[in-house]
N, C-alpha and C. Protein backbone atom coordinates (compact mmCIF):
# COMPACT_ATOMS: atom_id res chain seq x y z
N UNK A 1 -65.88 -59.40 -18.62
CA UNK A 1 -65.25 -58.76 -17.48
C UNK A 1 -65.53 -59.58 -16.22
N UNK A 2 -64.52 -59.79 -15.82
CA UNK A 2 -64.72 -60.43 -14.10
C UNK A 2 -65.57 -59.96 -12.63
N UNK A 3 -66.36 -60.11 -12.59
CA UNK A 3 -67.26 -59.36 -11.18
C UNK A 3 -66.63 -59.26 -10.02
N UNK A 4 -66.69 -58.65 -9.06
CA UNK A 4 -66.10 -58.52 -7.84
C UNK A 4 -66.85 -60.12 -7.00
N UNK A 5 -66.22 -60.64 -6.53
CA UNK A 5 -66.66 -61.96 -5.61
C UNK A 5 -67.84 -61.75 -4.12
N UNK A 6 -67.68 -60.30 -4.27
CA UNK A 6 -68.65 -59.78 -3.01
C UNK A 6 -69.96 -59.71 -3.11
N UNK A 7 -70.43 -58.14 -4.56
CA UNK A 7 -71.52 -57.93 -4.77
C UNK A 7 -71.72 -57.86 -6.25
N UNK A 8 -70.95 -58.72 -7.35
CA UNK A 8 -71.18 -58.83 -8.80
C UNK A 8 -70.74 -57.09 -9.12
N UNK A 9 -69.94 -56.46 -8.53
CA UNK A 9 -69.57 -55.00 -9.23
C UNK A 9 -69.28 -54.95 -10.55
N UNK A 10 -69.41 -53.84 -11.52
CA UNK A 10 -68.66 -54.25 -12.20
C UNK A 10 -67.74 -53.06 -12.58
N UNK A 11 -66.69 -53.56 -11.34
CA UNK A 11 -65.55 -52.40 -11.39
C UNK A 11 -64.43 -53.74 -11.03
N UNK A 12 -63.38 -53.12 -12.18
CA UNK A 12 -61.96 -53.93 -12.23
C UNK A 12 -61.81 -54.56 -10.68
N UNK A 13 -61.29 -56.02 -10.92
CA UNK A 13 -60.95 -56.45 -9.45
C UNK A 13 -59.19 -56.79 -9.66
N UNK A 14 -58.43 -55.75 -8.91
CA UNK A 14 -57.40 -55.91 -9.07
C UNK A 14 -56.64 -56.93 -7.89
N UNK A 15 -57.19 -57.49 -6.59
CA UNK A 15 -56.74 -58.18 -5.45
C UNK A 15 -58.12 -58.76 -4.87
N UNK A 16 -57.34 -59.91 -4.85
CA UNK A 16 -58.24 -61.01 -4.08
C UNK A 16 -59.80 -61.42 -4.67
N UNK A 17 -59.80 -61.11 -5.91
CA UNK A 17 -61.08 -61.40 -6.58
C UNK A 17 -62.24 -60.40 -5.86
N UNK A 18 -61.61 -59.16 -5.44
CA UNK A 18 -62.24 -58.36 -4.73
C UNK A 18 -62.15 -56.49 -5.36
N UNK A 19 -63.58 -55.60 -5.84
CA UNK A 19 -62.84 -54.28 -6.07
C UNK A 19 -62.54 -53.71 -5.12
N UNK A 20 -61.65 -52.42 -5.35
CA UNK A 20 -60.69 -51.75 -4.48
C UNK A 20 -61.51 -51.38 -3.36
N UNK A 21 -62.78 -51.27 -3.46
CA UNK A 21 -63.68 -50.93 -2.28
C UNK A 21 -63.59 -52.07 -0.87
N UNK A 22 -64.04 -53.20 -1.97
CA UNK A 22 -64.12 -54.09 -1.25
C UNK A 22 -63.39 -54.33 -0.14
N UNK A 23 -61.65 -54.35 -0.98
CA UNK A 23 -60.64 -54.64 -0.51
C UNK A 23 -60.10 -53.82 0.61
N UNK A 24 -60.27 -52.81 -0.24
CA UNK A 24 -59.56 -51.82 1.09
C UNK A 24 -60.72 -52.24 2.46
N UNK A 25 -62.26 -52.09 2.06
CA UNK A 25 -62.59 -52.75 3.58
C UNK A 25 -62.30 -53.85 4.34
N UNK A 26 -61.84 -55.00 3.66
CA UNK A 26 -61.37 -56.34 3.78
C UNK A 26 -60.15 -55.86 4.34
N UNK A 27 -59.20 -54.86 4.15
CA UNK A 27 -57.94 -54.89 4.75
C UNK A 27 -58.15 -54.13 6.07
N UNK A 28 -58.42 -52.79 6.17
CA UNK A 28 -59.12 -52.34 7.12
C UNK A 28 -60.16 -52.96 8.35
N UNK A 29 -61.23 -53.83 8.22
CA UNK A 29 -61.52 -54.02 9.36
C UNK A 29 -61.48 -55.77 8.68
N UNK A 30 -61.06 -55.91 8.45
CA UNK A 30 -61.34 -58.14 8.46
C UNK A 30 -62.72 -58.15 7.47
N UNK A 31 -63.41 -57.62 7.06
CA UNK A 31 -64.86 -58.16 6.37
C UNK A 31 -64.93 -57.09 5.54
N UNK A 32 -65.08 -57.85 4.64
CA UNK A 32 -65.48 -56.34 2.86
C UNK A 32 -66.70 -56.24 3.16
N UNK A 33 -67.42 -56.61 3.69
CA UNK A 33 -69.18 -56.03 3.99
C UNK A 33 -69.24 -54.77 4.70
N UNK A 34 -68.15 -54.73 6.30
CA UNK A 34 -68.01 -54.02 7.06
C UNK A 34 -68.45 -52.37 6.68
N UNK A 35 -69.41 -51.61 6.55
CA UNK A 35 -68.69 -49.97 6.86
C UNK A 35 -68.93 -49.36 7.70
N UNK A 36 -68.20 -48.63 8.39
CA UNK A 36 -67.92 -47.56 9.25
C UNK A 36 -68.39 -46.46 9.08
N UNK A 37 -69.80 -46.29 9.34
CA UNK A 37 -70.16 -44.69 9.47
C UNK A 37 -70.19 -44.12 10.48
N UNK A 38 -69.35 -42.80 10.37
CA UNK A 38 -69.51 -41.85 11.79
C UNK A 38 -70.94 -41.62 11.80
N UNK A 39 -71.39 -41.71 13.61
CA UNK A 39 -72.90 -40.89 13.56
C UNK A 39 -72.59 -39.27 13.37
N UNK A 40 -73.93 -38.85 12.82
CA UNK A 40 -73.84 -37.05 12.29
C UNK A 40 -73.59 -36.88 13.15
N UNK A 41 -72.83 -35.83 13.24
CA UNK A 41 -72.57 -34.53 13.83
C UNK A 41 -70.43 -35.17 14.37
N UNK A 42 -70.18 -36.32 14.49
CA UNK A 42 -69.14 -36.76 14.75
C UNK A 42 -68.11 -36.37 14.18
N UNK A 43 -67.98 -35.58 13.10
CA UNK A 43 -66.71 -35.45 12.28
C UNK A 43 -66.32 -36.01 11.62
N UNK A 44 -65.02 -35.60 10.79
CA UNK A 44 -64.10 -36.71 9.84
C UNK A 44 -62.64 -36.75 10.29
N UNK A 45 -62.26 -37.73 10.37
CA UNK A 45 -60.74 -37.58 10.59
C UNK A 45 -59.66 -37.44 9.39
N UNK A 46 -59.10 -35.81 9.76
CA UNK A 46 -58.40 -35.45 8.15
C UNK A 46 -57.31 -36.22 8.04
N UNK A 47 -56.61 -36.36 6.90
CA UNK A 47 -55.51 -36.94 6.70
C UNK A 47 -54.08 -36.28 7.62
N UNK A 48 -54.27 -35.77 8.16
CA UNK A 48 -53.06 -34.87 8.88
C UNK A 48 -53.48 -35.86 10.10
N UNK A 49 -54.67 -36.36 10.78
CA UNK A 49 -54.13 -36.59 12.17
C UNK A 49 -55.62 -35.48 12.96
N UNK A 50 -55.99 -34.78 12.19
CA UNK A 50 -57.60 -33.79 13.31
C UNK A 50 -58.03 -33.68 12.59
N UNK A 51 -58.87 -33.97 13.69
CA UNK A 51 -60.42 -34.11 13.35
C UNK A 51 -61.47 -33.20 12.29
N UNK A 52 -61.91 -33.17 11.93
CA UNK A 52 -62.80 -32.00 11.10
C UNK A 52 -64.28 -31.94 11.36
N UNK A 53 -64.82 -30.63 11.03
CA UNK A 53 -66.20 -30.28 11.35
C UNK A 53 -66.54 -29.35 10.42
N UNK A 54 -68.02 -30.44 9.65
CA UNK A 54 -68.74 -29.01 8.96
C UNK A 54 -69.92 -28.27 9.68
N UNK A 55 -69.70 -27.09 9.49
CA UNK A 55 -70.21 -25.78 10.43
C UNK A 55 -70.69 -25.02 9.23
N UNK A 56 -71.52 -24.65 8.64
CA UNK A 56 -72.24 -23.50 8.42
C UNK A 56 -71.33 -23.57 6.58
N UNK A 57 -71.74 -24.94 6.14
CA UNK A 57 -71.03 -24.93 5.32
C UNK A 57 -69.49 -24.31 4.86
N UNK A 58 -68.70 -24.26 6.03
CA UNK A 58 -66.97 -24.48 6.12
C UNK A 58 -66.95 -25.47 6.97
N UNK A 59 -65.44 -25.89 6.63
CA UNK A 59 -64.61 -27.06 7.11
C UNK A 59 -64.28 -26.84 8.88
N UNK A 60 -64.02 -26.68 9.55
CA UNK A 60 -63.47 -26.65 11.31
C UNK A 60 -62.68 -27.66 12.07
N UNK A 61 -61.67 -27.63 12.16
CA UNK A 61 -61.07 -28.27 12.73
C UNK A 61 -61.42 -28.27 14.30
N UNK A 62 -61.38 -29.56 14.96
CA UNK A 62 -61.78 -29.38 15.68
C UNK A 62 -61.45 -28.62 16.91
N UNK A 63 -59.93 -28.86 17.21
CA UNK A 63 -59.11 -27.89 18.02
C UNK A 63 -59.03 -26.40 17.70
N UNK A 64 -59.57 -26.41 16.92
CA UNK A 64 -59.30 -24.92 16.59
C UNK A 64 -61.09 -24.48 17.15
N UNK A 65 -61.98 -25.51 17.13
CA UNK A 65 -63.32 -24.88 17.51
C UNK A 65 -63.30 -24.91 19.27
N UNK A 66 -62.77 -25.85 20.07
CA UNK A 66 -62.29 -25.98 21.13
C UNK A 66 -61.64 -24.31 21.34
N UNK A 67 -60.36 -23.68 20.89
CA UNK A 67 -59.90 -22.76 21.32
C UNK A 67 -60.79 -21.27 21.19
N UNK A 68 -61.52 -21.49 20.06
CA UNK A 68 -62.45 -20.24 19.82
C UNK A 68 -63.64 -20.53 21.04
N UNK A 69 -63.84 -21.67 21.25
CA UNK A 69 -64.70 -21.72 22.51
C UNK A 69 -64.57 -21.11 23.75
N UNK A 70 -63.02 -21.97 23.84
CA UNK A 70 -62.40 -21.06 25.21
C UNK A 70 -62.15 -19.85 25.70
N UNK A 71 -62.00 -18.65 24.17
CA UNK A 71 -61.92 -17.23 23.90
C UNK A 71 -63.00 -16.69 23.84
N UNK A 72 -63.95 -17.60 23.30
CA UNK A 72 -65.40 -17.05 23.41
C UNK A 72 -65.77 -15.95 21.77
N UNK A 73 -64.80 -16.27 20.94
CA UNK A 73 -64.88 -15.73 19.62
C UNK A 73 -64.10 -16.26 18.96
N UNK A 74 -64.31 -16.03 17.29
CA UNK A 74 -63.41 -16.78 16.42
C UNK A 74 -61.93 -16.17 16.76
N UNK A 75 -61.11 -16.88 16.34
CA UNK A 75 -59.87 -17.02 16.35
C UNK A 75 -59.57 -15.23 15.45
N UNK A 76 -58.38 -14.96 16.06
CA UNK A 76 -58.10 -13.28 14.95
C UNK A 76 -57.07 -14.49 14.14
N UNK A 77 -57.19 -13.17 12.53
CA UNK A 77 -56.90 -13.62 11.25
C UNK A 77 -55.47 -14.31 11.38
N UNK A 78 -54.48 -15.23 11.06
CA UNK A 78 -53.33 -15.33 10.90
C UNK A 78 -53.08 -16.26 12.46
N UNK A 79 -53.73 -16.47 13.57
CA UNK A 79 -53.75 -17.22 14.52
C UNK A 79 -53.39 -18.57 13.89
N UNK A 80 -52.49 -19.73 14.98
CA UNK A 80 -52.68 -21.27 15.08
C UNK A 80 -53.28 -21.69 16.57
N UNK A 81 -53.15 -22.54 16.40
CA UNK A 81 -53.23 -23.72 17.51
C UNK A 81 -52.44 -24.65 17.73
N UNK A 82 -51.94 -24.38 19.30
CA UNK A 82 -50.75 -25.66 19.03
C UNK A 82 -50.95 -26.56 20.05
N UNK A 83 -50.54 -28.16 19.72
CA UNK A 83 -50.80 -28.75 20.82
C UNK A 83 -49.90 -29.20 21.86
N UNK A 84 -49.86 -28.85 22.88
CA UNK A 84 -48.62 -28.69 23.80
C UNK A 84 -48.48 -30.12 24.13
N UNK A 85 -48.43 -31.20 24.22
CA UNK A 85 -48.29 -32.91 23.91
C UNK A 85 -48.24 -33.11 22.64
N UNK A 86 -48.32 -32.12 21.53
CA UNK A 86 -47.61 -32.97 20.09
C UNK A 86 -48.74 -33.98 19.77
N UNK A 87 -50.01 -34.51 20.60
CA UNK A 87 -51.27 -35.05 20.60
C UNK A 87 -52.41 -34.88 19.80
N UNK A 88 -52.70 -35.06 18.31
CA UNK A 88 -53.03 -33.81 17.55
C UNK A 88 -54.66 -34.89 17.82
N UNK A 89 -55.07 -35.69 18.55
CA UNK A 89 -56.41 -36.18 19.17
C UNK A 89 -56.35 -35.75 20.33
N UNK A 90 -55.54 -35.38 21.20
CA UNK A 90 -55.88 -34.33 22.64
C UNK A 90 -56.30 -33.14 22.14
N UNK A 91 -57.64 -32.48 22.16
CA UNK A 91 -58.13 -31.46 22.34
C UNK A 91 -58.78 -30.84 23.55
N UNK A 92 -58.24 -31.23 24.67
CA UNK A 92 -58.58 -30.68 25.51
C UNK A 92 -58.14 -29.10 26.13
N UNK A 93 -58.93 -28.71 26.15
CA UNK A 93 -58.51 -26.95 26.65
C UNK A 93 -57.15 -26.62 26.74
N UNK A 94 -56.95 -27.29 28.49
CA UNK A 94 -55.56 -27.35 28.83
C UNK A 94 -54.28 -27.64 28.00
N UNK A 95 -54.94 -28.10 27.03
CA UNK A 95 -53.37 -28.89 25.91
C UNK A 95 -53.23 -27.72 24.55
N UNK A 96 -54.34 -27.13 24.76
CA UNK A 96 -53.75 -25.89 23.35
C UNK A 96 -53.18 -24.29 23.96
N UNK A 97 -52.60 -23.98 22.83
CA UNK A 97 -52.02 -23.15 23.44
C UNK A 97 -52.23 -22.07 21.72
N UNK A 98 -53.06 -20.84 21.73
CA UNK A 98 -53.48 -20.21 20.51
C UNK A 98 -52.01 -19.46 20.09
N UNK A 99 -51.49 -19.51 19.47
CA UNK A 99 -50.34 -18.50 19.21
C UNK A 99 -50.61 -17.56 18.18
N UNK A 100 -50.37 -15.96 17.96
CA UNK A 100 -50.88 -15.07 17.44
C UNK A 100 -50.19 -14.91 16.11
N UNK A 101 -49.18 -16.26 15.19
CA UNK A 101 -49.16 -16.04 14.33
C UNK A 101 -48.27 -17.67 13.71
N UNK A 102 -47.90 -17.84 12.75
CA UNK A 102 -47.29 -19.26 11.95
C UNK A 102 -45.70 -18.65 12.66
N UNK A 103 -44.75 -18.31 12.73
CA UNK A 103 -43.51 -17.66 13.25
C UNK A 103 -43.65 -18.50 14.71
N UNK A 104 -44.55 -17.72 15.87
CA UNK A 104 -44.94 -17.94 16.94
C UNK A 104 -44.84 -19.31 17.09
N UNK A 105 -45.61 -20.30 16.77
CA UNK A 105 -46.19 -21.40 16.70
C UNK A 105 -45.02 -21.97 16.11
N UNK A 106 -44.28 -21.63 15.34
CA UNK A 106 -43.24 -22.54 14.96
C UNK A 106 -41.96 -22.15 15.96
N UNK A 107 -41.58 -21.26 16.67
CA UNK A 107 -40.58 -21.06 17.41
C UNK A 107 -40.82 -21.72 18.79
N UNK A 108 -42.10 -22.29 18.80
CA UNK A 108 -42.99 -22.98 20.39
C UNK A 108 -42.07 -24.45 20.06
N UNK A 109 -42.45 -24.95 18.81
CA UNK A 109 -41.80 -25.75 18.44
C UNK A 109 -39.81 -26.27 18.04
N UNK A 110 -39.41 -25.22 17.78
CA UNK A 110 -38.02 -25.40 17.93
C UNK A 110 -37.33 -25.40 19.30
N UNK A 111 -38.13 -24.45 20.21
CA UNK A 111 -37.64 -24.29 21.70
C UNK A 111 -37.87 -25.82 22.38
N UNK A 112 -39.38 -26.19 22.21
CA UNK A 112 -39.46 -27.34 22.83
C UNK A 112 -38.33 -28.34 22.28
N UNK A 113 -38.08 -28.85 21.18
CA UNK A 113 -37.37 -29.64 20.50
C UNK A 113 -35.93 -29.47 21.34
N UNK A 114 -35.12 -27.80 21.43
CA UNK A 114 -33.97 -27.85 21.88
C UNK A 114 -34.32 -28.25 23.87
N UNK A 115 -35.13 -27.82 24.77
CA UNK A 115 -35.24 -28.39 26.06
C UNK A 115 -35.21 -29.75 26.04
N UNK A 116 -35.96 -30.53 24.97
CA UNK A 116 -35.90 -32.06 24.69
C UNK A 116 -34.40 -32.38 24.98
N UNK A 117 -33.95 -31.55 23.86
CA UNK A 117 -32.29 -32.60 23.40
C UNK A 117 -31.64 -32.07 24.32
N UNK A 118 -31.28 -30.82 24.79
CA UNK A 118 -30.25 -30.29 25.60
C UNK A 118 -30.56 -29.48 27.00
N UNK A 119 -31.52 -29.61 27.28
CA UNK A 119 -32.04 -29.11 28.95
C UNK A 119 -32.01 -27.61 28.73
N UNK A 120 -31.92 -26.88 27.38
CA UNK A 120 -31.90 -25.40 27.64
C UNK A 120 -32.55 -25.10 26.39
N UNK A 121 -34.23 -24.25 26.66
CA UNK A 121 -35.11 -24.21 25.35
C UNK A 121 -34.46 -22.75 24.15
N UNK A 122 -33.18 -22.00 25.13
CA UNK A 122 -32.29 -20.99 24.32
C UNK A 122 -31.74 -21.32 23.22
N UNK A 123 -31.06 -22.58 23.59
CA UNK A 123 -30.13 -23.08 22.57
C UNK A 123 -30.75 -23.62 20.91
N UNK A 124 -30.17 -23.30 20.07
CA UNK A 124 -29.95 -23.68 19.04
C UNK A 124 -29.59 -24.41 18.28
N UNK A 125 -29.82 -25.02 17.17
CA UNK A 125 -29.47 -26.24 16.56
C UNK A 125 -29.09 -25.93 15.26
N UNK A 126 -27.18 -26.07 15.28
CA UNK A 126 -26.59 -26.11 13.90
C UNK A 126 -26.91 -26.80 13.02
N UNK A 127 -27.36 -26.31 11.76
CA UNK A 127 -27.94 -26.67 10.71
C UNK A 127 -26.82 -28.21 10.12
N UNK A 128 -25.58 -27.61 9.91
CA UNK A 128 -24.61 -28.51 9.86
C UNK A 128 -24.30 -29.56 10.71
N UNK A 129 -23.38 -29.37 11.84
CA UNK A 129 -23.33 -30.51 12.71
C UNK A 129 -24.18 -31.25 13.81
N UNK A 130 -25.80 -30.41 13.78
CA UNK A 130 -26.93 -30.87 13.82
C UNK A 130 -26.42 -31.13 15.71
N UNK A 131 -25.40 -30.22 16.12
CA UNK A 131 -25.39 -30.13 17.72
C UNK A 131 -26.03 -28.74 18.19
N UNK A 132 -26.52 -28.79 19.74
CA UNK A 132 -27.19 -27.47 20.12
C UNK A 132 -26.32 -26.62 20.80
N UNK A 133 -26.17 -25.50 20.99
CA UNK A 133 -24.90 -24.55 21.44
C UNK A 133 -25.68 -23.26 21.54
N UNK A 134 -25.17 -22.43 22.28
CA UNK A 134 -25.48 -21.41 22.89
C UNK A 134 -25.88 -20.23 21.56
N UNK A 135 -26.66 -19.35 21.67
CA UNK A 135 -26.66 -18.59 20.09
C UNK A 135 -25.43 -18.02 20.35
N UNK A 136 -25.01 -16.89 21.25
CA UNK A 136 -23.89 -16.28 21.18
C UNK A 136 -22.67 -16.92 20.38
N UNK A 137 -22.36 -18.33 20.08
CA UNK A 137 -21.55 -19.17 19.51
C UNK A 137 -21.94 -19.41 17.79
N UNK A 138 -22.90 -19.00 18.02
CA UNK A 138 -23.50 -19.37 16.46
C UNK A 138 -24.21 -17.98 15.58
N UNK A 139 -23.89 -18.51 14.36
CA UNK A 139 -24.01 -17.23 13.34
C UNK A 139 -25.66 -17.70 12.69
N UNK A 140 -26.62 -16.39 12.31
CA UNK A 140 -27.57 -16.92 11.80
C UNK A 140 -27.83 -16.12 10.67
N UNK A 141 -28.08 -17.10 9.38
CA UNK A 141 -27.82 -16.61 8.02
C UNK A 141 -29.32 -16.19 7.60
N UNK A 142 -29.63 -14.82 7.58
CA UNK A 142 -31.41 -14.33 7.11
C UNK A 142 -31.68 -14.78 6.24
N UNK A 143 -31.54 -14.41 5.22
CA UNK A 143 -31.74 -15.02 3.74
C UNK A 143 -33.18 -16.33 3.95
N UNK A 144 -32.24 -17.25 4.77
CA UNK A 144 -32.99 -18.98 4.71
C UNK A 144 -33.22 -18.93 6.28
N UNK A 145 -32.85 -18.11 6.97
CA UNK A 145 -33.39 -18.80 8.48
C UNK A 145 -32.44 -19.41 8.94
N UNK A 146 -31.06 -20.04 8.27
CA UNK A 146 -30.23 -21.19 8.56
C UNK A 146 -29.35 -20.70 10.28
N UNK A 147 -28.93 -21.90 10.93
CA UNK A 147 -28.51 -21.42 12.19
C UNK A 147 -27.12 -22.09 11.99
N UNK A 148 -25.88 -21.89 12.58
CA UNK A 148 -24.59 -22.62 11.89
C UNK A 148 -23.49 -21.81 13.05
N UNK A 149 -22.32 -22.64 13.32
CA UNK A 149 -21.32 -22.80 13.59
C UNK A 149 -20.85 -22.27 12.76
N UNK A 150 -19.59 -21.21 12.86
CA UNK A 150 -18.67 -20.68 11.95
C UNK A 150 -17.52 -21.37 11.22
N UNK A 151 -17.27 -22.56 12.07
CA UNK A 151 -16.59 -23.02 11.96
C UNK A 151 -16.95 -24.35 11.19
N UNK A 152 -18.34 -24.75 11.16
CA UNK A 152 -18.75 -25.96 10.74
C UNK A 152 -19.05 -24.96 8.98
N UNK A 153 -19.53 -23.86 9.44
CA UNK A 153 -19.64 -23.19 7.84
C UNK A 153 -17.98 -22.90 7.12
N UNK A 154 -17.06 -22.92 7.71
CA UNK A 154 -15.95 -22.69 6.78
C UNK A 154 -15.40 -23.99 6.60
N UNK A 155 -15.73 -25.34 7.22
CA UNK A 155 -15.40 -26.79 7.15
C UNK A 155 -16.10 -27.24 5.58
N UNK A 156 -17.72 -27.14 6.09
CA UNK A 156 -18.17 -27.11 4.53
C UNK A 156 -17.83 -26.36 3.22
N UNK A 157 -17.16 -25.57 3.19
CA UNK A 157 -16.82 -24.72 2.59
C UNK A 157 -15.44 -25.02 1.79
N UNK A 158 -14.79 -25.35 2.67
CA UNK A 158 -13.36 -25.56 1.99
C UNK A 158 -13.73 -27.07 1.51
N UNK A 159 -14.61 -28.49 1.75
CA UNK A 159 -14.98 -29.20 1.36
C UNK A 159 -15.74 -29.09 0.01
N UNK A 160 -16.76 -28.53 -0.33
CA UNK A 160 -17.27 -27.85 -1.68
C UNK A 160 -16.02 -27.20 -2.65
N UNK A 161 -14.98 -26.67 -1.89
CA UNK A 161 -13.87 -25.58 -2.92
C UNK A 161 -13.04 -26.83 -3.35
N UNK A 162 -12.49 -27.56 -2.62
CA UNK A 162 -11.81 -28.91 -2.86
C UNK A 162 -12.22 -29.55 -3.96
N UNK A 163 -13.41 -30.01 -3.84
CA UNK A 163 -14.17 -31.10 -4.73
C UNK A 163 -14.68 -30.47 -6.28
C-alpha cells in the first residue's frame, strides 16, 4: 500500500500523493500540516452559514442565543430568528428580528423580496409569469400556497390540453 507523502498514513492516497486529510488541508489553507483550531468556547461554523454553540450539552445557534439574550429568556416554542440583512454572520441585536412562528418568518421574507423587485412589499409574485401585481388581480390556490394570474393559469392550461 502507498503511504501518504506527509506523515506515512496508512489511509488510501487518492490526490497528490496526499490522504484526503491531508489534502483537503493542502487545498484549504496552502500547507497539509496547517490545522485550524477554534479556541474553546468559539463555536463551530454549521454548514448552513451560523455559527453554533454547545451549551449544557445542546447545540445553540448563535443568533438565536443573541435574541434570547435580548428577551432575557429562552425563545417560546415554534419561534425563528430572522436576519434583517440576509447576513447569517451579522448577529448583532439590531439585525434580528424574533418572529412568533415558521409562516411569520417566511412572509418577512416574501414581502422583502416583492419591495426589492417592485417598490411595493403588498404585491405578489405569479407563480407562472414570475411578474409582481397587485393581489386583488391575482387568484391564490390553498391547496399549495400557489399565487397566479388567471389568465396566465388558463394560458397554461390550454397549453397542457393541446399537447
Amino acid at each position: 500500500m502507498i503511504q501518504c507523502s506527509v506523515c506515512a498514513c496508512d489511509v488510501p492516497i487518492p490526490r497528490r500523493g496526499m490522504c484526503s486529510t491531508h489534502y483537503r488541508r493542502f487545498m484549504r489553507h496552502g500547507d497539509p500540516h496547517k490545522r485550524l483550531i477554534a479556541p474553546v468556547g468559539a463555536g463551530t461554523r454549521h454548514n448552513s452559514g451560523y455559527w453554533m454553540f454547545e451549551i449544557d450539552g445542546r447545540s445553540v445557534l448563535r443568533h438565536v442565543l443573541v435574541a434570547e439574550k435580548a428577551i432575557g429568556k429562552r425563545l417560546p416554542l415554534g419561534a425563528e430568528v430572522h436576519h434583517v440583512d440576509r447576513d447569517r454572520s451579522n448577529d448583532s441585536p439590531t439585525n434580528l428580528v424574533i418572529c412568533p412562528s415558521k409562516e411569520y418568518h417566511t412572509l418577512l421574507h416574501i414581502r422583502t423580496a416583492a419591495l426589492e423587485a417592485c417598490g411595493n412589499a403588498n404585491w405578489r409574485k405569479c407563480h407562472i409569469c414570475k411578474q409582481y401585481d397587485d393581489p386583488e388581480r391575482l387568484r391564490f390556490y390553498e391547496p399549495s400556497g400557489l399565487v397566479r394570474h388567471f389568465e396566465c393559469w388558463q394560458r397554461q392550461y390550454r397549453k397542457r390540453r393541446a399537447a
